[in-house]
N, C-alpha and C. Protein backbone atom coordinates (compact mmCIF):
# COMPACT_ATOMS: atom_id res chain seq x y z
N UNK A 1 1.48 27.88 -7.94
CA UNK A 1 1.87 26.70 -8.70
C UNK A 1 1.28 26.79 -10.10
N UNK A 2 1.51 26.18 -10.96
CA UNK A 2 1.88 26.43 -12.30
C UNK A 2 0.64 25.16 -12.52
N UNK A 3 -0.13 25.15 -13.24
CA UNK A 3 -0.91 24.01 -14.24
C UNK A 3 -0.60 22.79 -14.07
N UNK A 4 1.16 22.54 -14.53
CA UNK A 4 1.33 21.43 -15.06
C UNK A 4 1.77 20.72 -13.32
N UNK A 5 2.45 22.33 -12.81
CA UNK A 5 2.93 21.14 -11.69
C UNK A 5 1.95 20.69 -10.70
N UNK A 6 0.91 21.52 -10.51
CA UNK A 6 -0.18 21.52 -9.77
C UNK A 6 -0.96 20.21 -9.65
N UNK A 7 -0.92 19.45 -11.42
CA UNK A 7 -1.07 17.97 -11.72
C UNK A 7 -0.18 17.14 -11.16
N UNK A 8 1.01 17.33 -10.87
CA UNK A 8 1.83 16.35 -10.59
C UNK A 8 2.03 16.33 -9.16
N UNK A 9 1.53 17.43 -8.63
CA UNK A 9 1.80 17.11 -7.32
C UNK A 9 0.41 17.02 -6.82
N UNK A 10 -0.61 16.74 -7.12
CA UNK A 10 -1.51 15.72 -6.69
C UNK A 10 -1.40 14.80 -7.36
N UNK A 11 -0.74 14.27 -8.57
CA UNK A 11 -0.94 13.24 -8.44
C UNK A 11 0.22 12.22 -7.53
N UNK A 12 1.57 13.01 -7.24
CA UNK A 12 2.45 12.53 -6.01
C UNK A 12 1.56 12.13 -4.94
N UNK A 13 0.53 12.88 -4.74
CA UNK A 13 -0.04 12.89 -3.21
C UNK A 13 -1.62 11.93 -3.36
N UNK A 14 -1.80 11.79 -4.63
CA UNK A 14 -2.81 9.92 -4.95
C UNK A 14 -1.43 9.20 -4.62
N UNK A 15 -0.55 9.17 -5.24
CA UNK A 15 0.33 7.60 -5.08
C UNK A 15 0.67 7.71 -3.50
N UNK A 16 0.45 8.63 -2.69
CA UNK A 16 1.13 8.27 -1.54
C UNK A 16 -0.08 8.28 -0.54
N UNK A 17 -1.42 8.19 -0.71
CA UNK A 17 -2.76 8.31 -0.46
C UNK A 17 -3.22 7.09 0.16
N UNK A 18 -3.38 6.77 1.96
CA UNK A 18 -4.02 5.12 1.70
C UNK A 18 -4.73 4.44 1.21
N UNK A 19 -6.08 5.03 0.84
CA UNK A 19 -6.84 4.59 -0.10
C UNK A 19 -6.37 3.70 -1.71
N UNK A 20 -4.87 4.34 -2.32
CA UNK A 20 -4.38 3.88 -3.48
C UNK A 20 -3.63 2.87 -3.47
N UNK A 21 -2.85 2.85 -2.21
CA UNK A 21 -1.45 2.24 -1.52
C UNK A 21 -2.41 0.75 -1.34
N UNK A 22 -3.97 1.01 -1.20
CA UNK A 22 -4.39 -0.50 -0.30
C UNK A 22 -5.32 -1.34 -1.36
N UNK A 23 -5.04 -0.28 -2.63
CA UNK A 23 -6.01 -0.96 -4.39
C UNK A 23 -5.33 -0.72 -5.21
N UNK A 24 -5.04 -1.84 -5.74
CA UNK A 24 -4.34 -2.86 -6.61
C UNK A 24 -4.94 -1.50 -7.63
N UNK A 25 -6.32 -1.89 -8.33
CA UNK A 25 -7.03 -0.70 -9.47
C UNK A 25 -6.18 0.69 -9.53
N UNK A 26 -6.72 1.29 -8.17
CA UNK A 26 -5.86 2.71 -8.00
C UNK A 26 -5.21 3.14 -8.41
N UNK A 27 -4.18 1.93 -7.64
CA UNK A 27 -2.77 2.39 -7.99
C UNK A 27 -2.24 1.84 -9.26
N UNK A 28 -2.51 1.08 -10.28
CA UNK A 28 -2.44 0.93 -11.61
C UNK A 28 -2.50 2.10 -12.68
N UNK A 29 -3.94 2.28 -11.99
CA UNK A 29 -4.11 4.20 -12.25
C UNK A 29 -2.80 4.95 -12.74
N UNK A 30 -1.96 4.67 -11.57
CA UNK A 30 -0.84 6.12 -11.69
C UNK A 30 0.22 5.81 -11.96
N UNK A 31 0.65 3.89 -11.62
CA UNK A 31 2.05 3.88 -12.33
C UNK A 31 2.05 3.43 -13.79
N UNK A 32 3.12 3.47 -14.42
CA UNK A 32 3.16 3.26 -15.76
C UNK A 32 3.77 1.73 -15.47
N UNK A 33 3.48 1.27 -17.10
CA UNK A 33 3.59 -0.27 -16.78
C UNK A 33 5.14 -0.75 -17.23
N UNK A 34 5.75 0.50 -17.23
CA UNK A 34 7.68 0.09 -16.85
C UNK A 34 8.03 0.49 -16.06
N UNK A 35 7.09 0.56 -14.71
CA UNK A 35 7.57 1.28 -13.67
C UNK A 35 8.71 0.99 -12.49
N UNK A 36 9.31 1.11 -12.13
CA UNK A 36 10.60 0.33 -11.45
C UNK A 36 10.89 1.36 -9.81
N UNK A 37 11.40 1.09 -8.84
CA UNK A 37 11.45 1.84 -7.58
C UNK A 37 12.63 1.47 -6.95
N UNK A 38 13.33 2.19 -6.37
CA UNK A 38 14.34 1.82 -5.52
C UNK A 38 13.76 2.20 -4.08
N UNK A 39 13.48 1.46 -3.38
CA UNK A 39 12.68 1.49 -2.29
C UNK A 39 13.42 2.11 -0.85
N UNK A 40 13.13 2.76 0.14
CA UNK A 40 14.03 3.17 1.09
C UNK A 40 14.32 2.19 1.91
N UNK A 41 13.24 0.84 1.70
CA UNK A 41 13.94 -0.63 2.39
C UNK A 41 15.19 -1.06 1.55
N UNK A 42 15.84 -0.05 0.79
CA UNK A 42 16.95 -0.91 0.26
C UNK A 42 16.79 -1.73 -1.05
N UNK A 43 15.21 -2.31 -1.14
CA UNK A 43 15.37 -2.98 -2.52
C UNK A 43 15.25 -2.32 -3.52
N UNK A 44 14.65 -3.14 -4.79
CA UNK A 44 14.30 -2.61 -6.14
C UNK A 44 13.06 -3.52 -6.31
N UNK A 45 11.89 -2.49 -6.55
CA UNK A 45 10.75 -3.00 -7.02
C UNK A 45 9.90 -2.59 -8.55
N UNK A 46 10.03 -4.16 -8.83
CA UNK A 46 9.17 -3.55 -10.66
C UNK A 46 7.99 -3.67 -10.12
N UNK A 47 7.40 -2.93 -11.43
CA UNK A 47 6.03 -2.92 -11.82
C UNK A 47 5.06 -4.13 -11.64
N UNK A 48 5.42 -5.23 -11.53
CA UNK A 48 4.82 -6.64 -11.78
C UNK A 48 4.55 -7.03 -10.61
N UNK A 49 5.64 -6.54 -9.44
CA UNK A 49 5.34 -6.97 -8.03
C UNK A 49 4.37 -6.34 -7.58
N UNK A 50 3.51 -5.32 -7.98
CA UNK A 50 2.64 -4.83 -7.54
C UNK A 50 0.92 -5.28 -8.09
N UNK A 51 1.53 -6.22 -8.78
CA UNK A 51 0.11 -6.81 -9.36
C UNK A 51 -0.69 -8.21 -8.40
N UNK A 52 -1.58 -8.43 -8.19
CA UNK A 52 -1.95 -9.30 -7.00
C UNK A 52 -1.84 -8.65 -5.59
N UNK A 53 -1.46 -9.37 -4.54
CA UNK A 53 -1.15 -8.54 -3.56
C UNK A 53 0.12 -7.91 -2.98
N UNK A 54 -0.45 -6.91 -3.71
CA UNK A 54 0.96 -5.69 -3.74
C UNK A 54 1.02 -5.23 -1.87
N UNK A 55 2.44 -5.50 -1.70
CA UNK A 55 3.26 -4.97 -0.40
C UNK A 55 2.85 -3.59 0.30
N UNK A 56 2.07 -2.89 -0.50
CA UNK A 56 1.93 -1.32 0.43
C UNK A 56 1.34 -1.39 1.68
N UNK A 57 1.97 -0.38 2.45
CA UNK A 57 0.87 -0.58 3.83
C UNK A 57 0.00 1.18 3.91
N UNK A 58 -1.43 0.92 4.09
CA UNK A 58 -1.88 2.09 4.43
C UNK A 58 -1.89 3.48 5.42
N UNK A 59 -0.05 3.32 5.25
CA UNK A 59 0.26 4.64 6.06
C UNK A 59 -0.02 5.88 5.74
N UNK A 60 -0.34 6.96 6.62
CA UNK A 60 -0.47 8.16 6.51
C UNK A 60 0.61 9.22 6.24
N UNK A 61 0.58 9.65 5.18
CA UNK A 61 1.67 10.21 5.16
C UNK A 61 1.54 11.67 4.54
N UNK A 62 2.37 12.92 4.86
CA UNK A 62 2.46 13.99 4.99
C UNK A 62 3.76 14.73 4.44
N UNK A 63 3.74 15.08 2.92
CA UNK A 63 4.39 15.64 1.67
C UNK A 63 4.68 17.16 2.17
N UNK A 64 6.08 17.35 1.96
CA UNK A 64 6.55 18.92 1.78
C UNK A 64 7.94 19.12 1.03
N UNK A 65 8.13 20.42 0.81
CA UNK A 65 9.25 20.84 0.37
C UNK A 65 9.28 20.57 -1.11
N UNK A 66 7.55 19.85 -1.94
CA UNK A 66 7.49 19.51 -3.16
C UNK A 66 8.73 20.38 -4.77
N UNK A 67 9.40 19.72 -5.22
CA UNK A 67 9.79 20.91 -6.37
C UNK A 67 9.61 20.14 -7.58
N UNK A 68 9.14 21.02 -8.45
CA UNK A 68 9.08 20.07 -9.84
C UNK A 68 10.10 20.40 -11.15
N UNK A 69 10.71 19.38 -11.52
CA UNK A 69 11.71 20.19 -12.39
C UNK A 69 11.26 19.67 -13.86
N UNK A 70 11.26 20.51 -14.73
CA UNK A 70 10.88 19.76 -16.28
C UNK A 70 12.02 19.33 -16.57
N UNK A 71 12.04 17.95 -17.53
CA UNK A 71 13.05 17.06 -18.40
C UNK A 71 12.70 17.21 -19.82
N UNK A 72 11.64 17.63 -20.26
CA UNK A 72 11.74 17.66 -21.63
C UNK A 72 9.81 17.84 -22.00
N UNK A 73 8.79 18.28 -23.09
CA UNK A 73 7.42 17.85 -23.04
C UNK A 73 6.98 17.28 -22.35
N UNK A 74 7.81 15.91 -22.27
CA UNK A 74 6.95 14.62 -21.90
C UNK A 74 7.35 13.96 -20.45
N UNK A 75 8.22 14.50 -19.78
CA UNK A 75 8.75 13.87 -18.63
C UNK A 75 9.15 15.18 -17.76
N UNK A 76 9.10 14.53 -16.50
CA UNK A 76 9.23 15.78 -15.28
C UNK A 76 9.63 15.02 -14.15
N UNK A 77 10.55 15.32 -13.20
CA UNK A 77 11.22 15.01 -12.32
C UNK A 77 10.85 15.94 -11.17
N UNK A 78 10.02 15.18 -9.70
CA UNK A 78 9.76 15.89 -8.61
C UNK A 78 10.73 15.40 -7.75
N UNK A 79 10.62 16.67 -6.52
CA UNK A 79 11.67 15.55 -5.73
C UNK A 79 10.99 16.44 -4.21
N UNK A 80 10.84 15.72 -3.02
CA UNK A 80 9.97 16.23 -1.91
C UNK A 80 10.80 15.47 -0.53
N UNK A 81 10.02 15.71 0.73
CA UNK A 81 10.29 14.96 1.87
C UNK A 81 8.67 14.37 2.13
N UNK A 82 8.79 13.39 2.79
CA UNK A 82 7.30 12.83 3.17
C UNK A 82 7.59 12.69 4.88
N UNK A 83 6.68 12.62 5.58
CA UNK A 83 7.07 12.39 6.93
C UNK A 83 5.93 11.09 6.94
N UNK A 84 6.09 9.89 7.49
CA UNK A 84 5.05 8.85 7.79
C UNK A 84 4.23 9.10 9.10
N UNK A 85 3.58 9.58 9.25
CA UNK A 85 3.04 9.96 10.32
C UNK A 85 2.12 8.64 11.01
N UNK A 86 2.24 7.39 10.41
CA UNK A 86 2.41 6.19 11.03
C UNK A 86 3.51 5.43 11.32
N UNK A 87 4.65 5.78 11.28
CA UNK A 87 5.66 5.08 11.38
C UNK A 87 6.59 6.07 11.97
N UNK A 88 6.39 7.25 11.83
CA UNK A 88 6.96 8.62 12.50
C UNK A 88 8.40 8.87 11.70
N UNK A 89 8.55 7.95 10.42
CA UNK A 89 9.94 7.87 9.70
C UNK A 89 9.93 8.83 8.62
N UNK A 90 11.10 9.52 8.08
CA UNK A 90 11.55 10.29 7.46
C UNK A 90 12.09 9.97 6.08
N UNK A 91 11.46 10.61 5.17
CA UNK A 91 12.39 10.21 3.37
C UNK A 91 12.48 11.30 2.88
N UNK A 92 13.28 10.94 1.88
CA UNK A 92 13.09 12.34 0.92
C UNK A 92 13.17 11.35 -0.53
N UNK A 93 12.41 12.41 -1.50
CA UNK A 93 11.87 11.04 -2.57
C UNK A 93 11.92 11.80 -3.80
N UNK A 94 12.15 11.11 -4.83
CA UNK A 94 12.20 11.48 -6.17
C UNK A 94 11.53 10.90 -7.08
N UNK A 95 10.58 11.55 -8.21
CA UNK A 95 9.82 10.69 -8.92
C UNK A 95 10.36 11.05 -10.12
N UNK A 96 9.92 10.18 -11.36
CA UNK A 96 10.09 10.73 -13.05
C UNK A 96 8.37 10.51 -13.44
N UNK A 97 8.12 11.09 -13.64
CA UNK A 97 6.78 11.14 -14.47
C UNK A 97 6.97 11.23 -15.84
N UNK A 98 6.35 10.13 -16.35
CA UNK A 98 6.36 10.41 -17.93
C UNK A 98 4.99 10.55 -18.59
N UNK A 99 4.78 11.30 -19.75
CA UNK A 99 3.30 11.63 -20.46
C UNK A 99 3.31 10.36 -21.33
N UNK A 100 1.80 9.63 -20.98
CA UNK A 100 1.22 9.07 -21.80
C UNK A 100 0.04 9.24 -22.37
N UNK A 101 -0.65 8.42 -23.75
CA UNK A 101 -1.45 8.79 -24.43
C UNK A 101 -2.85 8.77 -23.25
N UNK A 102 -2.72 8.20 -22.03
CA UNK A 102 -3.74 8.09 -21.05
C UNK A 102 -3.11 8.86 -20.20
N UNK A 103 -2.77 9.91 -19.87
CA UNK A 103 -2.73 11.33 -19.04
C UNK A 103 -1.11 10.57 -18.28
N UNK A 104 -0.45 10.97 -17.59
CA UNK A 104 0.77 11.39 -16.60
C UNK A 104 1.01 10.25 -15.59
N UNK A 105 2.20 9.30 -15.98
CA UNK A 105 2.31 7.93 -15.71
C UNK A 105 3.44 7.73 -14.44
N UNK A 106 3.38 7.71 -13.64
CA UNK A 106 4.43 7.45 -12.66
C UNK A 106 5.52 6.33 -12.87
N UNK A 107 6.71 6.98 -13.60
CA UNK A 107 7.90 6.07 -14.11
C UNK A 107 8.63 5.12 -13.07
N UNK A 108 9.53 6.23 -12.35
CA UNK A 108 10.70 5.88 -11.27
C UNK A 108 9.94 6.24 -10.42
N UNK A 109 10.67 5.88 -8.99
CA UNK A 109 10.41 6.37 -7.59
C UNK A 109 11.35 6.24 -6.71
N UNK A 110 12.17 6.76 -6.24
CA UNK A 110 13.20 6.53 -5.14
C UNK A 110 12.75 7.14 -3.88
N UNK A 111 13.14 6.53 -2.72
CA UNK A 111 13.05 7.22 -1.59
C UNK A 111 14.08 6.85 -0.50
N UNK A 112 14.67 7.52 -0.02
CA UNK A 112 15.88 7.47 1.22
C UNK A 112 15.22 8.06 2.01
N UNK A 113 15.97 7.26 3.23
CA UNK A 113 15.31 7.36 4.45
C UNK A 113 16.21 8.70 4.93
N UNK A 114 15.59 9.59 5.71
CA UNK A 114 15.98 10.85 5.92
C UNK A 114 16.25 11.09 7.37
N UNK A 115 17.32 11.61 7.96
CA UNK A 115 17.40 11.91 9.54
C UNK A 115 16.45 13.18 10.36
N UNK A 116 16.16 13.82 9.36
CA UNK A 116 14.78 14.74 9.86
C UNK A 116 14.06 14.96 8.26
């Protein structure tokens, strides 16, 4: 793995970390503050809903098939499968990372629910 992607895919694997998922602080950390999600429950979640007590649950979860594609300097597009190994459910997920003047900001996030 390469430098840059080597950063991004730990930092995929803080945002999907229970420890981050269950602090408000943490996870501020990594998303950027236009951050927006299309959730595999179907909704759409901004940035704002995660302020106070934010919805995450401290599942365990287990990243593969990571690929990172560059968009330009400043932005990079991953896209992976996660398996919940608390919920035993299946996604496959896409992020945009964008560079900010405070290090590598978690933009978008999509995730569909996956049949394996």
């Amino acid at each position: 793995m390469k430098d840059l992607e080597r950063e991004i895919y730990e930092l995929e694997c803080r945002h999907i970390s229970p420890d981050v998922r269950i602090s408000q602080e943490k996870l501020a950390e990594v998303l950027d503050d236009e951050f927006y999600e299309f959730g595999s429950s179907g909704g759409i979640i901004l940035r704002s809903e995660y302020d106070g007590d934010h919805p995450l649950s401290p599942d365990h979860m287990e990243l593969s098939d990571f690929k990172m594609h560059q968009l330009g300097e400043e932005a990079v597009l991953t896209t992976y499968r996660i398996k919940n190994k608390t919920t035993g459910r299946n996604t496959i997920r896409s992020s945009v990372w964008k560079k900010r003047p405070n290090g590598w900001k978690l933009f978008f996030h999509q995730g569909t629910v996956a049949a394996v």
